[in-house]
C-alpha atoms as a PDB file:
ATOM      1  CA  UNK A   1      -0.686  -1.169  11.826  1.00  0.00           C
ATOM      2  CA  UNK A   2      -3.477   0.216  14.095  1.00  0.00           C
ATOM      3  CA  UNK A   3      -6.270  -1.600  15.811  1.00  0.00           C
ATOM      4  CA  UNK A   4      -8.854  -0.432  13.250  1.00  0.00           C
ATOM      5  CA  UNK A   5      -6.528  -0.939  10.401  1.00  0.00           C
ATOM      6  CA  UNK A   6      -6.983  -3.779   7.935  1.00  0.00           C
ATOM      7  CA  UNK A   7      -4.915  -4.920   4.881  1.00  0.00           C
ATOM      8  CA  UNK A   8      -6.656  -5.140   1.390  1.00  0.00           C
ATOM      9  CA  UNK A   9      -5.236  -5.891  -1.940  1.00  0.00           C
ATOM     10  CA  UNK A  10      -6.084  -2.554  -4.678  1.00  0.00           C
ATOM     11  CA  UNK A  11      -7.804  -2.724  -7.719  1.00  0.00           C
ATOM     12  CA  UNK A  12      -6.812   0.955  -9.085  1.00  0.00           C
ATOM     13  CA  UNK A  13      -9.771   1.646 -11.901  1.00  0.00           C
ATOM     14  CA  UNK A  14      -9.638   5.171 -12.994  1.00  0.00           C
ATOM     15  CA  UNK A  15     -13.283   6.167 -13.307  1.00  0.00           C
ATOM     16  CA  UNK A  16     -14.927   3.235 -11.528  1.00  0.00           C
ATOM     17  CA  UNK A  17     -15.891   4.055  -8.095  1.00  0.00           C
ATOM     18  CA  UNK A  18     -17.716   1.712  -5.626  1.00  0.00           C
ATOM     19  CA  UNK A  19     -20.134   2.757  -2.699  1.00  0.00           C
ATOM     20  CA  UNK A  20     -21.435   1.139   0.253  1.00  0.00           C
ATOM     21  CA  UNK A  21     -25.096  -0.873  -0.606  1.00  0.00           C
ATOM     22  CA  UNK A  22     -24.047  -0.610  -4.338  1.00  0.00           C
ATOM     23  CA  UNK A  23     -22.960  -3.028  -6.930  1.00  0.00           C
ATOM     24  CA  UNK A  24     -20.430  -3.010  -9.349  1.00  0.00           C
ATOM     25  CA  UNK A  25     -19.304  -5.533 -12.001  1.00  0.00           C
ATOM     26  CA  UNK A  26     -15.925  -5.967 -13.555  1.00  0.00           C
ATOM     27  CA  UNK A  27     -13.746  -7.727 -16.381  1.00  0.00           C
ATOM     28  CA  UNK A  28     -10.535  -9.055 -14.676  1.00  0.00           C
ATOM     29  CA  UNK A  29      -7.948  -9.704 -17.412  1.00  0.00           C
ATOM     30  CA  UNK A  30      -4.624  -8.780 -16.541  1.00  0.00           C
ATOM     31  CA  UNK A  31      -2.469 -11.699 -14.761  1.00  0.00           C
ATOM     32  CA  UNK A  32      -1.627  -9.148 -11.744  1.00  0.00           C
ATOM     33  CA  UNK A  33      -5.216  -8.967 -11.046  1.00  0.00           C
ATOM     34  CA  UNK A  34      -6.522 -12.527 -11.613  1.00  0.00           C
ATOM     35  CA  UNK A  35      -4.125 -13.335  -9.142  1.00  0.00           C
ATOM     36  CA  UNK A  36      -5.489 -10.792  -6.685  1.00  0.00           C
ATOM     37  CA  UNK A  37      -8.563 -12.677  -7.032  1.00  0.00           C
ATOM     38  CA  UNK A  38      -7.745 -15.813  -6.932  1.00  0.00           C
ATOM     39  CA  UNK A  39      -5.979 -14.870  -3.472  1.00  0.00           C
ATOM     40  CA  UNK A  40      -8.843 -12.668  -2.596  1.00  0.00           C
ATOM     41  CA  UNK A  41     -11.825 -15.287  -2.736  1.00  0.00           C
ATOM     42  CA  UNK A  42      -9.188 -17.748  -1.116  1.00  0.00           C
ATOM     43  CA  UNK A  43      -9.468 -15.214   1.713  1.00  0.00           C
ATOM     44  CA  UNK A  44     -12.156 -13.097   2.803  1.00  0.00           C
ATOM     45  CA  UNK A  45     -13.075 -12.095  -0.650  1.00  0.00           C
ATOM     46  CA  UNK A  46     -12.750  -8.473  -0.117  1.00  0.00           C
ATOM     47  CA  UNK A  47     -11.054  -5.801  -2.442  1.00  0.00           C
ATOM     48  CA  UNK A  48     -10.263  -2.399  -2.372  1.00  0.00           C
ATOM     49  CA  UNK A  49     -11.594  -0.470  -5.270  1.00  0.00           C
ATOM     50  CA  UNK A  50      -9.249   2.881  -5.004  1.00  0.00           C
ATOM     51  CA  UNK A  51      -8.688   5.603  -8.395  1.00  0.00           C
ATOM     52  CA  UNK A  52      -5.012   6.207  -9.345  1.00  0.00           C
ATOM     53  CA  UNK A  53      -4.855  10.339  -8.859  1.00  0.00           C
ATOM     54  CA  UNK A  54      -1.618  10.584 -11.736  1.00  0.00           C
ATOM     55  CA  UNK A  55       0.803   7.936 -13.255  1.00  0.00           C
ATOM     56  CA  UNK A  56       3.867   9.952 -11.245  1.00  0.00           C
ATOM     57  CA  UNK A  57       7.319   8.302 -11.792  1.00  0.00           C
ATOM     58  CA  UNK A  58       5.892   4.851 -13.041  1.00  0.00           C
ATOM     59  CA  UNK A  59       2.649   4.313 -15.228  1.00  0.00           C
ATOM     60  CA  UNK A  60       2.496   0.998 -13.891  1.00  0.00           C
ATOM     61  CA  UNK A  61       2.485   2.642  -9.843  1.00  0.00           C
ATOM     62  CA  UNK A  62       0.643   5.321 -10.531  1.00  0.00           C
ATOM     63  CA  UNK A  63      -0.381   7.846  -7.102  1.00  0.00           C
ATOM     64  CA  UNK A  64      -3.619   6.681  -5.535  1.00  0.00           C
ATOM     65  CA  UNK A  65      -6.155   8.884  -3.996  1.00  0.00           C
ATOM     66  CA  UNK A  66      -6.551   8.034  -0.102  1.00  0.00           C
ATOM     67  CA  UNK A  67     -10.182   7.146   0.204  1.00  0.00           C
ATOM     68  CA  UNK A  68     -11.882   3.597  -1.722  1.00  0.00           C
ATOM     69  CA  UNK A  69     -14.165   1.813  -0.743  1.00  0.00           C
ATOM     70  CA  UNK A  70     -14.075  -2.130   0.107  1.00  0.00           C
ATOM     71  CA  UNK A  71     -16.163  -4.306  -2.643  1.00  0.00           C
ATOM     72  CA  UNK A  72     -17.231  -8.086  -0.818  1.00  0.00           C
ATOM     73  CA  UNK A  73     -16.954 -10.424  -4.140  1.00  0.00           C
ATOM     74  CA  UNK A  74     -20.839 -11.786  -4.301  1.00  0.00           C
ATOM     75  CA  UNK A  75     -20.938 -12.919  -7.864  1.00  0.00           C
ATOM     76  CA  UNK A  76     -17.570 -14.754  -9.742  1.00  0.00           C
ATOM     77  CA  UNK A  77     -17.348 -15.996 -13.176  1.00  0.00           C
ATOM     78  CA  UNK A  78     -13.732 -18.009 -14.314  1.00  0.00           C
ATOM     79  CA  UNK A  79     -14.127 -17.615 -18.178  1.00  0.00           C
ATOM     80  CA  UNK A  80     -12.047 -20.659 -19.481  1.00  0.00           C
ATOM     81  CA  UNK A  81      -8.777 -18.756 -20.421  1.00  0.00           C
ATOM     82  CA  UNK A  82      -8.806 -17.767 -16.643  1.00  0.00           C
ATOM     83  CA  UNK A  83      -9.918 -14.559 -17.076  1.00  0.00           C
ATOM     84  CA  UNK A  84     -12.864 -13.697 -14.484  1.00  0.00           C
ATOM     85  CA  UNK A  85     -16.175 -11.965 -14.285  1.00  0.00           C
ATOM     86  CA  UNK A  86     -17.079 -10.050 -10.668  1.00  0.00           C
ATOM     87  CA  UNK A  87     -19.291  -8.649  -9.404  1.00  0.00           C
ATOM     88  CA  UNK A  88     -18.592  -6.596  -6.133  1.00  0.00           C
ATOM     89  CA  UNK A  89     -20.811  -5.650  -3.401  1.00  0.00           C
ATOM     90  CA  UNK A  90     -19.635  -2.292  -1.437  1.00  0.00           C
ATOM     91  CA  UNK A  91     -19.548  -2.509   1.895  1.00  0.00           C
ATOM     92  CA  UNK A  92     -17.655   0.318   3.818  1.00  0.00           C
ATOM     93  CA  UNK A  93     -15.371   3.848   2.745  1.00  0.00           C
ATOM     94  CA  UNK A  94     -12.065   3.570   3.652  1.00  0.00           C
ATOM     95  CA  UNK A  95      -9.147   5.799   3.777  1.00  0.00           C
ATOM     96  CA  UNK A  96      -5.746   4.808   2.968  1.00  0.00           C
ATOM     97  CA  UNK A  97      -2.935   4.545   5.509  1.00  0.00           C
ATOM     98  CA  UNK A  98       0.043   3.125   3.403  1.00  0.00           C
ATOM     99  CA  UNK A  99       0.374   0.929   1.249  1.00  0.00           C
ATOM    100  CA  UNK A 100       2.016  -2.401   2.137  1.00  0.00           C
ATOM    101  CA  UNK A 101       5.760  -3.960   1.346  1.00  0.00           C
ATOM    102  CA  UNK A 102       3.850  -7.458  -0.220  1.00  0.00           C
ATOM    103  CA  UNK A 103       5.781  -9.476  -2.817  1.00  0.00           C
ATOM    104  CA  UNK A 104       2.415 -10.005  -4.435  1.00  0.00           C
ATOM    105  CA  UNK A 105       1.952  -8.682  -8.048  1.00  0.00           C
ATOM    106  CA  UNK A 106      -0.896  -6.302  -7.224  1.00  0.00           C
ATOM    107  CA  UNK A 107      -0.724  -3.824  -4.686  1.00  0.00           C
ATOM    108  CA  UNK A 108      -1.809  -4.018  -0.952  1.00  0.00           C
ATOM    109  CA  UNK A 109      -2.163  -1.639   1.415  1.00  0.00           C
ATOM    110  CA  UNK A 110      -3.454  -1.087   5.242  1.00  0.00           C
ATOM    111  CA  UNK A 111      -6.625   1.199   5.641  1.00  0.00           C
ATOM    112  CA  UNK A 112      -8.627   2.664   7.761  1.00  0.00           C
ATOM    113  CA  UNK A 113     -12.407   1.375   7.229  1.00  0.00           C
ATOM    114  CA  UNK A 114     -13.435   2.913  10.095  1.00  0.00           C
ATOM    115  CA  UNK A 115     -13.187   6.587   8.679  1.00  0.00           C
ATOM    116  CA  UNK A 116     -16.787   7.226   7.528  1.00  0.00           C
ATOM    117  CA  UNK A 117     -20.113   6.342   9.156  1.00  0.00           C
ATOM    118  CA  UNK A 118     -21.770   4.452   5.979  1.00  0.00           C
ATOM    119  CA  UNK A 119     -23.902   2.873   8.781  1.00  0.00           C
ATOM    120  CA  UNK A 120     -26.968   4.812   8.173  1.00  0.00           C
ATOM    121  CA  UNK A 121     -26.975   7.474   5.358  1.00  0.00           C
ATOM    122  CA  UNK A 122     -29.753  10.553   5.449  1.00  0.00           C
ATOM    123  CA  UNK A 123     -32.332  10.651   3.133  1.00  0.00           C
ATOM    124  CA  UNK A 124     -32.948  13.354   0.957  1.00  0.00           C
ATOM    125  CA  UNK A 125     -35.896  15.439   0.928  1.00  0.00           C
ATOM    126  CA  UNK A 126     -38.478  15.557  -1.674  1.00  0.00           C
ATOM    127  CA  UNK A 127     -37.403  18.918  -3.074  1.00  0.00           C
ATOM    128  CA  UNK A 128     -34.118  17.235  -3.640  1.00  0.00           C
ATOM    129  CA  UNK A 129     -34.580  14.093  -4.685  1.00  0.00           C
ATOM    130  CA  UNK A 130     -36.957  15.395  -7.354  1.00  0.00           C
ATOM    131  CA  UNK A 131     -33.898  17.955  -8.179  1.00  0.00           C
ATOM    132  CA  UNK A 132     -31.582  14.448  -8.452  1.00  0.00           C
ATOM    133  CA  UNK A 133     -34.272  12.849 -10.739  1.00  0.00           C
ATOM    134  CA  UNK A 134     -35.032  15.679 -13.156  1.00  0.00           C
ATOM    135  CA  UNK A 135     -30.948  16.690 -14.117  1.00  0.00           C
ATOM    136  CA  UNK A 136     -30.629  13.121 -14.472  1.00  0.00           C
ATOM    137  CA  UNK A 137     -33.753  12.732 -16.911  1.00  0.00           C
ATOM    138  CA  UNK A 138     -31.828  16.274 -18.815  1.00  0.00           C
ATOM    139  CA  UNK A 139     -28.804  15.056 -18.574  1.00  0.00           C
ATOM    140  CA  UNK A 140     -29.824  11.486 -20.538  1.00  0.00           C
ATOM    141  CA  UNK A 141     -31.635  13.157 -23.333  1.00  0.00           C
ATOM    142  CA  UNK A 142     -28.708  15.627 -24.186  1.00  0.00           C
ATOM    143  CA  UNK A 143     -26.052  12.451 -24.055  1.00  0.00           C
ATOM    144  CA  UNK A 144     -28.569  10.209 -25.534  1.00  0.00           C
ATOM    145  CA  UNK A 145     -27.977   7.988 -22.758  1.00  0.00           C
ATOM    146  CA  UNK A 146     -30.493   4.886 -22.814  1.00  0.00           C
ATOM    147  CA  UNK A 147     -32.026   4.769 -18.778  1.00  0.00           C
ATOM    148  CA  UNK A 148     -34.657   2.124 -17.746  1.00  0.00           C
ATOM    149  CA  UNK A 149     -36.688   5.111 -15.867  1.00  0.00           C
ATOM    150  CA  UNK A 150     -39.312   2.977 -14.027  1.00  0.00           C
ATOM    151  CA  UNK A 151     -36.379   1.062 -12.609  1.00  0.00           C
ATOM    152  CA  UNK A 152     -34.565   4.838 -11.535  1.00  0.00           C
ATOM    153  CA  UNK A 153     -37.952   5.806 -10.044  1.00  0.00           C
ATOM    154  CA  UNK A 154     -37.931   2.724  -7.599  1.00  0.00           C
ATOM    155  CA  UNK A 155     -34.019   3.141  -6.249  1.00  0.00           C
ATOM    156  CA  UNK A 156     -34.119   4.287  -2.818  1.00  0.00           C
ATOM    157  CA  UNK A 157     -32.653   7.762  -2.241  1.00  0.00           C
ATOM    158  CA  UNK A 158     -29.051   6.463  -1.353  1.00  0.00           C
ATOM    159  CA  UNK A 159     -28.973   3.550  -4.549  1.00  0.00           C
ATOM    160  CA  UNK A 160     -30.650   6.224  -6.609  1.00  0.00           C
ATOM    161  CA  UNK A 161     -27.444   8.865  -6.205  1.00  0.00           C
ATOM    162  CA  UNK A 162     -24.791   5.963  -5.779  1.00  0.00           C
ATOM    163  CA  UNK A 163     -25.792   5.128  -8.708  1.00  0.00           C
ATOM    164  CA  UNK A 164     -25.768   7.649 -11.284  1.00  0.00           C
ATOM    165  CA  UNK A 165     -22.742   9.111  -9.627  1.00  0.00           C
ATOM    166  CA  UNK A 166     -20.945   5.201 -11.072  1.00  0.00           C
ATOM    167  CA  UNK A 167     -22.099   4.989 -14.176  1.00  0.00           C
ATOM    168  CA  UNK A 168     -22.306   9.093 -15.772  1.00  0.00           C
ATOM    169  CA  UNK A 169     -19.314   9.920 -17.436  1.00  0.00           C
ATOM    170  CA  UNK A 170     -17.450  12.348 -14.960  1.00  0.00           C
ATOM    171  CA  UNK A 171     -13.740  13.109 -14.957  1.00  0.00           C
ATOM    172  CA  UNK A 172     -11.443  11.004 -12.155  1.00  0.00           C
ATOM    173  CA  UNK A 173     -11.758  13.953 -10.057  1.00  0.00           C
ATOM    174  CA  UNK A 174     -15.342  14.502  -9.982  1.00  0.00           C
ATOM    175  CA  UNK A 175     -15.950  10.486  -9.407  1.00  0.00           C
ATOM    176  CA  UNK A 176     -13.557  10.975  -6.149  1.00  0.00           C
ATOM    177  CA  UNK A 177     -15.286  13.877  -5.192  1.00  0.00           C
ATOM    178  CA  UNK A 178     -18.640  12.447  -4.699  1.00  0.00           C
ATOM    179  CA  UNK A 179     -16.647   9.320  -3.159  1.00  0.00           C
ATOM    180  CA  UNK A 180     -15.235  11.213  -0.457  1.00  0.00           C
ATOM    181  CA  UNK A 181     -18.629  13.613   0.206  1.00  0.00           C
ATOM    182  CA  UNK A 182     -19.274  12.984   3.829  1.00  0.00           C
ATOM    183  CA  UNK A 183     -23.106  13.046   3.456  1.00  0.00           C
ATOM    184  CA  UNK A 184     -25.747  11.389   0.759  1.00  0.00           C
ATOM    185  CA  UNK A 185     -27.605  14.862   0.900  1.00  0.00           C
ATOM    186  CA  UNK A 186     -24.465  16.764  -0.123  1.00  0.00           C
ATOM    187  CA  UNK A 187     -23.588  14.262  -2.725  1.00  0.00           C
ATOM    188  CA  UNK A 188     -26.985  14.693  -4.493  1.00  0.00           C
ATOM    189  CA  UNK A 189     -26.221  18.637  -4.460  1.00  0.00           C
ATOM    190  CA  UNK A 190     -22.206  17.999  -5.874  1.00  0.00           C
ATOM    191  CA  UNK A 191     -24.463  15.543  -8.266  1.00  0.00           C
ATOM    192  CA  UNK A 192     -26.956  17.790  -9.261  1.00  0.00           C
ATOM    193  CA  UNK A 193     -24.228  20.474  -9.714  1.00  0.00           C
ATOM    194  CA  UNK A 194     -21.825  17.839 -11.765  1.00  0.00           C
ATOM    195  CA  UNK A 195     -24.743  16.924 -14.078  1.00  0.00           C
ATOM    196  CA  UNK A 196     -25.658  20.557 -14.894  1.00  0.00           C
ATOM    197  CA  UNK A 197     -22.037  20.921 -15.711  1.00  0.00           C
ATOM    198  CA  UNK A 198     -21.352  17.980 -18.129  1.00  0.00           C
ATOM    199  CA  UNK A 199     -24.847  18.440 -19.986  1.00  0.00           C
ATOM    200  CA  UNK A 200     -23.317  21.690 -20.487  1.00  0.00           C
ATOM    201  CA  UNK A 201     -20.370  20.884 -22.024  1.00  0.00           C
ATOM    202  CA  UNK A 202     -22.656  18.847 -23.930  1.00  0.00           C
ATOM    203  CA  UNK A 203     -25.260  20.956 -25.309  1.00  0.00           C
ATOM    204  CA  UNK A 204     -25.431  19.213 -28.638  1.00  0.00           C
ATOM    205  CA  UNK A 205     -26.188  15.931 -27.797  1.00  0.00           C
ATOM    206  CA  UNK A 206     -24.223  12.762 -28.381  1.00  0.00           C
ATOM    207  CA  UNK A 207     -24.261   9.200 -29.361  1.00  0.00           C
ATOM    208  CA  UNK A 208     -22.882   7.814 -26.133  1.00  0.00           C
ATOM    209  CA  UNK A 209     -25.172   5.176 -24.367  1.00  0.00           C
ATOM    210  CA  UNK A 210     -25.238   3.941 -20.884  1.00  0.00           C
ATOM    211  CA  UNK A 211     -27.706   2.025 -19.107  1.00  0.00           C
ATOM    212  CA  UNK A 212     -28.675   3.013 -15.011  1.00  0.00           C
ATOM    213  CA  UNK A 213     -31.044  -0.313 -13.570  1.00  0.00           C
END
């Protein structure tokens, strides 16, 4: 393992993705993974929130895609039948070295968290973020997707795109895309470009409802 490498038990979530500054909240139910936190807030209570990119030989081991991001565990719930409600503050990109020989029930693996600079991202200019705000406000009225849009209008630039990109309904392979973006003003243009896209392939409208705060 190399001197920038750390080890970090993986919480695979197709579709749930996890960026520095931003917040996400989870349902842990399976044994394997109320272990993993149980061991996890015993430790540093850190976890690496990674997609699975195919179920390959083994549905249970499915392929992971090489970059997650590390989630600090600032809000924990044990429901009584030990089941547990998180809440997971993102803290730094990583990419994935290899994954670790662990007789622990959930996976672990060594990454690099050193591989992107989420130390200060660059805001967007007006043009854009008004671009970010308006396909979002199109994109909500064609889903019928219920948005709190006083609460939207007060996000800073990065929460504002982090945001949207976790909770709109994009395909495993457009959430990882706008994970791995190396910039916040190119993921607001791969945003802007996924939201024409889905509203789209959605030009009827729907009863799906989601809530961005």
């Amino acid at each position: 393992m190399s001197g920038s490498a750390v080890r970090l038990p993986l919480f695979p979530l197709a579709g749930a993705i996890l960026f520095p500054r931003s917040q996400l909240p989870l349902h842990i139910f399976e044994p394997r993974y109320r272990s993993m936190v149980e061991d996890a807030t015993a430790g540093r209570a850190r976890i690496g929130m990674i997609q699975p990119q195919g179920s390959g030989d083994d549905p249970n081991h499915p392929q992971l895609y090489r970059v997650g991001c590390v989630g600090e565990i600032v809000g924990l719930e044990e429901l009584d039948d030990g089941r547990f409600n998180v809440v997971l503050q993102g803290s730094t990109r990583f990419r994935l070295i290899a994954e670790a020989d662990v007789g622990t029930a959930y996976r672990q693996a060594d990454v690099d968290p050193q591989a992107f600079d989420d130390s200060d991202p660059e805001p967007l200019g007006l043009a854009q973020r008004s671009e970010v705000e308006r396909e979002a406000r199109r994109l909500g009225e064609t889903m019928g997707l219920t948005v709190d849009w006083s609460a939207v209008n007060r996000l800073d630039d990065e929460m504002l795109v982090n945001a949207i990109a976790q909770v709109a309904p994009f395909d495993i392979g457009a959430k990882q895309a706008l994970l791995e973006e190396a910039t916040l003003p190119g993921r607001a243009d791969l945003l802007v470009q996924l939201m024409q896209f889905l509203r789209a392939a959605h030009g009827g409208g729907g009863g799906n409802s989601a809530r961005l705060q």
